[in-house]
PDB file of N, CA and C in Angstrom:
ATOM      1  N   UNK A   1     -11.509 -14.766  -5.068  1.00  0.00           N
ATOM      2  CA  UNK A   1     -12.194 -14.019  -6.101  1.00  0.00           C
ATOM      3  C   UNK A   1     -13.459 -13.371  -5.562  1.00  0.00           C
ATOM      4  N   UNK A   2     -13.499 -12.441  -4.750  1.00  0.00           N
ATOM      5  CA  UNK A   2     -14.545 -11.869  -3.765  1.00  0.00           C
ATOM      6  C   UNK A   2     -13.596 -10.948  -3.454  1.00  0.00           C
ATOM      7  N   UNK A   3     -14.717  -9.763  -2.899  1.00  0.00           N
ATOM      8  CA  UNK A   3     -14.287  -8.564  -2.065  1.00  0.00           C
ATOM      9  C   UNK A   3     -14.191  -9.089  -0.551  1.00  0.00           C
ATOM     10  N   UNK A   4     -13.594  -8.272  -0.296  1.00  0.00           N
ATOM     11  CA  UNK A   4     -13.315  -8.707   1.378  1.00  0.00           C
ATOM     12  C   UNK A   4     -14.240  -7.051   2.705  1.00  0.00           C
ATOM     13  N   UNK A   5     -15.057  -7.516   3.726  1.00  0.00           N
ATOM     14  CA  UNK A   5     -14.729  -6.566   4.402  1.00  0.00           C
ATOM     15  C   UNK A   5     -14.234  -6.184   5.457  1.00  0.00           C
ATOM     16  N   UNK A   6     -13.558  -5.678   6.228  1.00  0.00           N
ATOM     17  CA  UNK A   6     -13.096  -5.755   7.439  1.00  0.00           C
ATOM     18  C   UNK A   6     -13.173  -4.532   8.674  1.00  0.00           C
ATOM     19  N   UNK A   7     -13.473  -4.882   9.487  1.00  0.00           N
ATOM     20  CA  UNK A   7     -13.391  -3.682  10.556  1.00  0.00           C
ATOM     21  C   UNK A   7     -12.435  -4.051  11.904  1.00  0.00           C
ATOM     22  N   UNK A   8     -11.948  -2.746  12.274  1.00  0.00           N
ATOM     23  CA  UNK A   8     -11.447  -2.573  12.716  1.00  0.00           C
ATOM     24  C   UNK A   8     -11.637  -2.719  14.091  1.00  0.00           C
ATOM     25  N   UNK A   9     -11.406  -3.195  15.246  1.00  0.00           N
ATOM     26  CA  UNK A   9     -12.248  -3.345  17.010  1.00  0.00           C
ATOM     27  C   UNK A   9     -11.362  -2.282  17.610  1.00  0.00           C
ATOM     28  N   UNK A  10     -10.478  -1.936  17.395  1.00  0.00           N
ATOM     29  CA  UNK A  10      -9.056  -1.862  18.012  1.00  0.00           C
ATOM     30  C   UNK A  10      -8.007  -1.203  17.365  1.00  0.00           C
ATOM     31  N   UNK A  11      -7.586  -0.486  18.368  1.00  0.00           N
ATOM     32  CA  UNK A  11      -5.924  -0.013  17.795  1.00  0.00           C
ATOM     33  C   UNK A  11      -5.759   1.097  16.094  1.00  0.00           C
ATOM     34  N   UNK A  12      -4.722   1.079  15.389  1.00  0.00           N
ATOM     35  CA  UNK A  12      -4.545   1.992  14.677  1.00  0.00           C
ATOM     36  C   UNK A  12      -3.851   1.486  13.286  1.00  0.00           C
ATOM     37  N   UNK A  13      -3.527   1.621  12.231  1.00  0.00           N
ATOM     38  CA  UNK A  13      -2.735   1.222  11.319  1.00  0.00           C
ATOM     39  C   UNK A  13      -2.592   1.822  10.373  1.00  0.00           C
ATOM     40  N   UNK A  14      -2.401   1.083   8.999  1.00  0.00           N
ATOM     41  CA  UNK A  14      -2.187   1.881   7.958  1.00  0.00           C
ATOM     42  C   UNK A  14      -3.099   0.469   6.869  1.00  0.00           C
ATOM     43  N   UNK A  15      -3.582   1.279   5.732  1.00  0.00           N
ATOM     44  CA  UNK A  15      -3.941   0.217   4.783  1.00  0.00           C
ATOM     45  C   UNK A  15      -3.141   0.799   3.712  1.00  0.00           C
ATOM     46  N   UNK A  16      -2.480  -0.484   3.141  1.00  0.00           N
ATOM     47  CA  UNK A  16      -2.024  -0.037   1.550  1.00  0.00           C
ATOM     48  C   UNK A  16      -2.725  -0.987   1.069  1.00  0.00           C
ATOM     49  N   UNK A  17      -3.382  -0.143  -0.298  1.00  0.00           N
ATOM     50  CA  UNK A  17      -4.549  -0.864  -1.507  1.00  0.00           C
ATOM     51  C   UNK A  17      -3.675  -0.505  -2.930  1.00  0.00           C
ATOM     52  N   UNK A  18      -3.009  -1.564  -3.604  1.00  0.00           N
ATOM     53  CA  UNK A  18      -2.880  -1.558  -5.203  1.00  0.00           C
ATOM     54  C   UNK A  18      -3.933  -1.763  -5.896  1.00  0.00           C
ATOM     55  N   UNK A  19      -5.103  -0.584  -6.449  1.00  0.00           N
ATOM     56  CA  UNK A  19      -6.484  -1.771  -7.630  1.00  0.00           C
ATOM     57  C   UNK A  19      -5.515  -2.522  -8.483  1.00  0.00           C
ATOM     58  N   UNK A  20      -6.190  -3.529  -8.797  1.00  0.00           N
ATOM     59  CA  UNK A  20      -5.894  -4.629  -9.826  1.00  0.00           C
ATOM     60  C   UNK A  20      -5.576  -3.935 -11.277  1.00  0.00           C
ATOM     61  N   UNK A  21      -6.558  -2.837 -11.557  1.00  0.00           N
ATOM     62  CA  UNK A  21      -6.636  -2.096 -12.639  1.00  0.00           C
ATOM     63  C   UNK A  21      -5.352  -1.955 -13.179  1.00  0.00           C
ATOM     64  N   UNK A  22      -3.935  -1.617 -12.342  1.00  0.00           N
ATOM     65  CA  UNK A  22      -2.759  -1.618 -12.935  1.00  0.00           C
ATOM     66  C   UNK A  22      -1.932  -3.068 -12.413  1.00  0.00           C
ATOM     67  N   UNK A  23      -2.563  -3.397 -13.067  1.00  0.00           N
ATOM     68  CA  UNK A  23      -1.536  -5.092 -12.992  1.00  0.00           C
ATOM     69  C   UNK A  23      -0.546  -5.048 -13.607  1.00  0.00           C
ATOM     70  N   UNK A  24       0.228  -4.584 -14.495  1.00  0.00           N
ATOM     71  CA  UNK A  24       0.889  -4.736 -15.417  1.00  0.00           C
ATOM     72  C   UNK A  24       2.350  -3.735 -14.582  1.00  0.00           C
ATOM     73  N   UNK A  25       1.841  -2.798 -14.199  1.00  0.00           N
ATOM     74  CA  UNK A  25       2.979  -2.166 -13.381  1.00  0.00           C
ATOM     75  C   UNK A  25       1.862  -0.891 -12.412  1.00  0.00           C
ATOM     76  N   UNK A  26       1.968  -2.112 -11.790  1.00  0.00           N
ATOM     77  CA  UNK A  26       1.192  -1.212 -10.111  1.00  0.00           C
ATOM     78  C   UNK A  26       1.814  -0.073  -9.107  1.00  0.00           C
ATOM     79  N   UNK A  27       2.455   0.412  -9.696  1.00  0.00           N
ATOM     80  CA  UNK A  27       3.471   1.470  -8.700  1.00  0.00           C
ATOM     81  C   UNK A  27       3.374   1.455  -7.353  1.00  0.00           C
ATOM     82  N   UNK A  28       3.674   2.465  -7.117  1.00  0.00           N
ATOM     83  CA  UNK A  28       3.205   2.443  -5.171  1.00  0.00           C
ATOM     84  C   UNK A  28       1.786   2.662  -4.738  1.00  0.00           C
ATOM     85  N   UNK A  29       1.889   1.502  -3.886  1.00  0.00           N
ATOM     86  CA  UNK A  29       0.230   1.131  -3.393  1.00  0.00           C
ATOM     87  C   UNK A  29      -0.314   2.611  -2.742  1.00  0.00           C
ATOM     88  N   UNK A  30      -1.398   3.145  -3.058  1.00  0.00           N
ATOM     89  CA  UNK A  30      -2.101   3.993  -2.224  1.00  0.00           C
ATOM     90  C   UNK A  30      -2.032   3.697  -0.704  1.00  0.00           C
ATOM     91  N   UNK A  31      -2.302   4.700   0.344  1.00  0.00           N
ATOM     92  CA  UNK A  31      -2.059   4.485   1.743  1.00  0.00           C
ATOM     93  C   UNK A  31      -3.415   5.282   2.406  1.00  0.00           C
ATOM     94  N   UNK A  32      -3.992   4.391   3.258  1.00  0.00           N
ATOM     95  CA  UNK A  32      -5.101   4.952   3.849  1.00  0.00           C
ATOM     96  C   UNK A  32      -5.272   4.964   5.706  1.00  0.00           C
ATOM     97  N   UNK A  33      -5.251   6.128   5.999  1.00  0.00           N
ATOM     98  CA  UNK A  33      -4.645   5.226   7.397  1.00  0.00           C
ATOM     99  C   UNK A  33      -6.522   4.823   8.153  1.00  0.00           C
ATOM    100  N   UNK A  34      -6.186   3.821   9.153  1.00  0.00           N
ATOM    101  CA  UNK A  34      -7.624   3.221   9.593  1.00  0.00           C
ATOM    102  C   UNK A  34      -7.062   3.205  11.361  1.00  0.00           C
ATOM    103  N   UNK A  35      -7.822   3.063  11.605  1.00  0.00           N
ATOM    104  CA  UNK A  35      -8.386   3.202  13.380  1.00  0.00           C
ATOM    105  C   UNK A  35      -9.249   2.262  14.053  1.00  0.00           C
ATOM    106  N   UNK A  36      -9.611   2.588  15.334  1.00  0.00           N
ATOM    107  CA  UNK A  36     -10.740   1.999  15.689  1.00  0.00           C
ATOM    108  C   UNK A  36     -12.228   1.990  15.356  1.00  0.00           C
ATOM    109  N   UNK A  37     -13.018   1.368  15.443  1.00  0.00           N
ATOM    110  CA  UNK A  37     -14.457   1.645  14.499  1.00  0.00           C
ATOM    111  C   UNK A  37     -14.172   1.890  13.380  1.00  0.00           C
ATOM    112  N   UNK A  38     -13.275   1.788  12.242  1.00  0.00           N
ATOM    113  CA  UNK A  38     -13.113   1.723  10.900  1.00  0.00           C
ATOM    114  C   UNK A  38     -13.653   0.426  10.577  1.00  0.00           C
ATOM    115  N   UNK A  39     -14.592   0.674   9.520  1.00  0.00           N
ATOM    116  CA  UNK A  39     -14.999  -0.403   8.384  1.00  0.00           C
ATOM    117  C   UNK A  39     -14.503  -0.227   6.828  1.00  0.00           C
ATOM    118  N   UNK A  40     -13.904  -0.729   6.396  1.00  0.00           N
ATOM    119  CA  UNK A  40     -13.368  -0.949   5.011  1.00  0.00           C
ATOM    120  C   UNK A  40     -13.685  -1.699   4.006  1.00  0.00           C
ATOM    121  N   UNK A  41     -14.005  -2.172   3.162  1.00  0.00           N
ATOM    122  CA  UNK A  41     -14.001  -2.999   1.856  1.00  0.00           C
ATOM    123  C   UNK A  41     -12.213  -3.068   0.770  1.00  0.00           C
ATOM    124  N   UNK A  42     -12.270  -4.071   0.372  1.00  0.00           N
ATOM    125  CA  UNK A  42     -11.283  -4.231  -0.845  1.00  0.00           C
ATOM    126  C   UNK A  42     -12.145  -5.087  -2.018  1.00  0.00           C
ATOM    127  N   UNK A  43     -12.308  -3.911  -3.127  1.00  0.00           N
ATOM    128  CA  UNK A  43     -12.402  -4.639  -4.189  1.00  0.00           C
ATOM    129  C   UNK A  43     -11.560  -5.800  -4.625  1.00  0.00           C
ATOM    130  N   UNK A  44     -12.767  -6.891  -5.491  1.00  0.00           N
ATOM    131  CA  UNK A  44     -12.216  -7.767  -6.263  1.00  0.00           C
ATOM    132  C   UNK A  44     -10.952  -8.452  -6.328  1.00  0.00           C
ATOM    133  N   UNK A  45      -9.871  -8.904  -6.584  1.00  0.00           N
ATOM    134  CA  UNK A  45      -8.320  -9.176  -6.778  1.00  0.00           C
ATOM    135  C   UNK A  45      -7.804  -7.326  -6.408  1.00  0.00           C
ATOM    136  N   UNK A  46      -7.983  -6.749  -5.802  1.00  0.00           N
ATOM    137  CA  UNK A  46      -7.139  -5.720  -5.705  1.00  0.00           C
ATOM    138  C   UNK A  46      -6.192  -6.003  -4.154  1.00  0.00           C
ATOM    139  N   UNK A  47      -4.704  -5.693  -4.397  1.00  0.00           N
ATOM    140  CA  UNK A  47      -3.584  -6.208  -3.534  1.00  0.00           C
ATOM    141  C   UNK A  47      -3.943  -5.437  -2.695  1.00  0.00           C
ATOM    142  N   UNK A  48      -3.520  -5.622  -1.484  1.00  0.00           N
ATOM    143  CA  UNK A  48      -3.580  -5.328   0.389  1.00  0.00           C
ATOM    144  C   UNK A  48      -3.080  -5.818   0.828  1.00  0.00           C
ATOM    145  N   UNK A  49      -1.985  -4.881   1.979  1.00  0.00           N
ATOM    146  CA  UNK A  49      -1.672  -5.255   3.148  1.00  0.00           C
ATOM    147  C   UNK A  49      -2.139  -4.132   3.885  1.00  0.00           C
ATOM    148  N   UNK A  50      -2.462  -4.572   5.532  1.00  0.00           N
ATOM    149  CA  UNK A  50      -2.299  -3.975   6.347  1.00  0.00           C
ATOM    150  C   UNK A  50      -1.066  -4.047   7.429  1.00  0.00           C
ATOM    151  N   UNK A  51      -1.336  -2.847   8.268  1.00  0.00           N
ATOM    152  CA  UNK A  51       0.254  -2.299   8.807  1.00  0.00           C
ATOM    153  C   UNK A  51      -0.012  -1.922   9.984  1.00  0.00           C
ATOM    154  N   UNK A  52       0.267  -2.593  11.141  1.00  0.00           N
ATOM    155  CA  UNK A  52      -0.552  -2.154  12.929  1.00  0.00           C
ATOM    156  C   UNK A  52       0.832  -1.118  12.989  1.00  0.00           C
ATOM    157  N   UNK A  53       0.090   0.148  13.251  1.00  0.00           N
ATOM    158  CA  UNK A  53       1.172   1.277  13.480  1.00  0.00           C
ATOM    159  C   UNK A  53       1.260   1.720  15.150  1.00  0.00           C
ATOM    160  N   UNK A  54       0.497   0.669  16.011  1.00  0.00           N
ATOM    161  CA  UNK A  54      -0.019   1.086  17.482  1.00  0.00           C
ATOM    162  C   UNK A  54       0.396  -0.027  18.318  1.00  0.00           C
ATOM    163  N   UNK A  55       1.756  -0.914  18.267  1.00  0.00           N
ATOM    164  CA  UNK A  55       1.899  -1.973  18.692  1.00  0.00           C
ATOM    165  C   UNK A  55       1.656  -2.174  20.190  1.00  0.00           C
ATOM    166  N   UNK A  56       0.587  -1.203  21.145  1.00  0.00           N
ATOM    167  CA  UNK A  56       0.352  -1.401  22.216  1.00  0.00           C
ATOM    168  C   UNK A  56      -1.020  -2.066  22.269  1.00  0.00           C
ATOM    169  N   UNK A  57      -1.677  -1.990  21.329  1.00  0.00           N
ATOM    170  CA  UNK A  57      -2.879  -2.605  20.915  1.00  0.00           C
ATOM    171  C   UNK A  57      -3.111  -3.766  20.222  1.00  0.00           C
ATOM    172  N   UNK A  58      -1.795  -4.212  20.132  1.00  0.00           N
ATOM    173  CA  UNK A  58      -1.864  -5.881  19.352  1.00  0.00           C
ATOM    174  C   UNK A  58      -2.980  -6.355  20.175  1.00  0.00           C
ATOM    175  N   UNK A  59      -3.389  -7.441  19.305  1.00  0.00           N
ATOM    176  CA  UNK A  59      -3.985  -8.789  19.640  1.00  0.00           C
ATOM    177  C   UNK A  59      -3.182  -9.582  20.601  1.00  0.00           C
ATOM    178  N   UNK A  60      -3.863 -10.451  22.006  1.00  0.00           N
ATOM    179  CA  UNK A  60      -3.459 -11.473  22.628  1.00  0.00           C
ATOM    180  C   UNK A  60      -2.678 -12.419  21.595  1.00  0.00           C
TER     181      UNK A  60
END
């Protein structure tokens, strides 16, 4: 029950963000794509996943 923030060190992806606002029928999550030096926030209970679109840059 907190926002989250996260940045990025590395590599490339995609963020999908559902706000909470449509709980009831959330359609398709918005898509934001993020990078290196990206800093982000997610509001409150709002759904997220992220998506590594650069699999040469994984993590050890």
């Amino acid at each position: 029950s907190c926002e989250e923030v996260f940045v990025v060190l590395k590599g490339s992806g995609t963020l999908y963000l559902a706000p909470s606002s449509h709980s009831k029928y959330p359609g398709k999550p918005q898509e934001f794509s993020i990078f290196s030096n990206s800093t982000f926030h997610i509001p409150v209970n709002d759904v997220h996943q992220l998506w590594n679109t650069n699999e040469e840059e994984d993590c050890p």
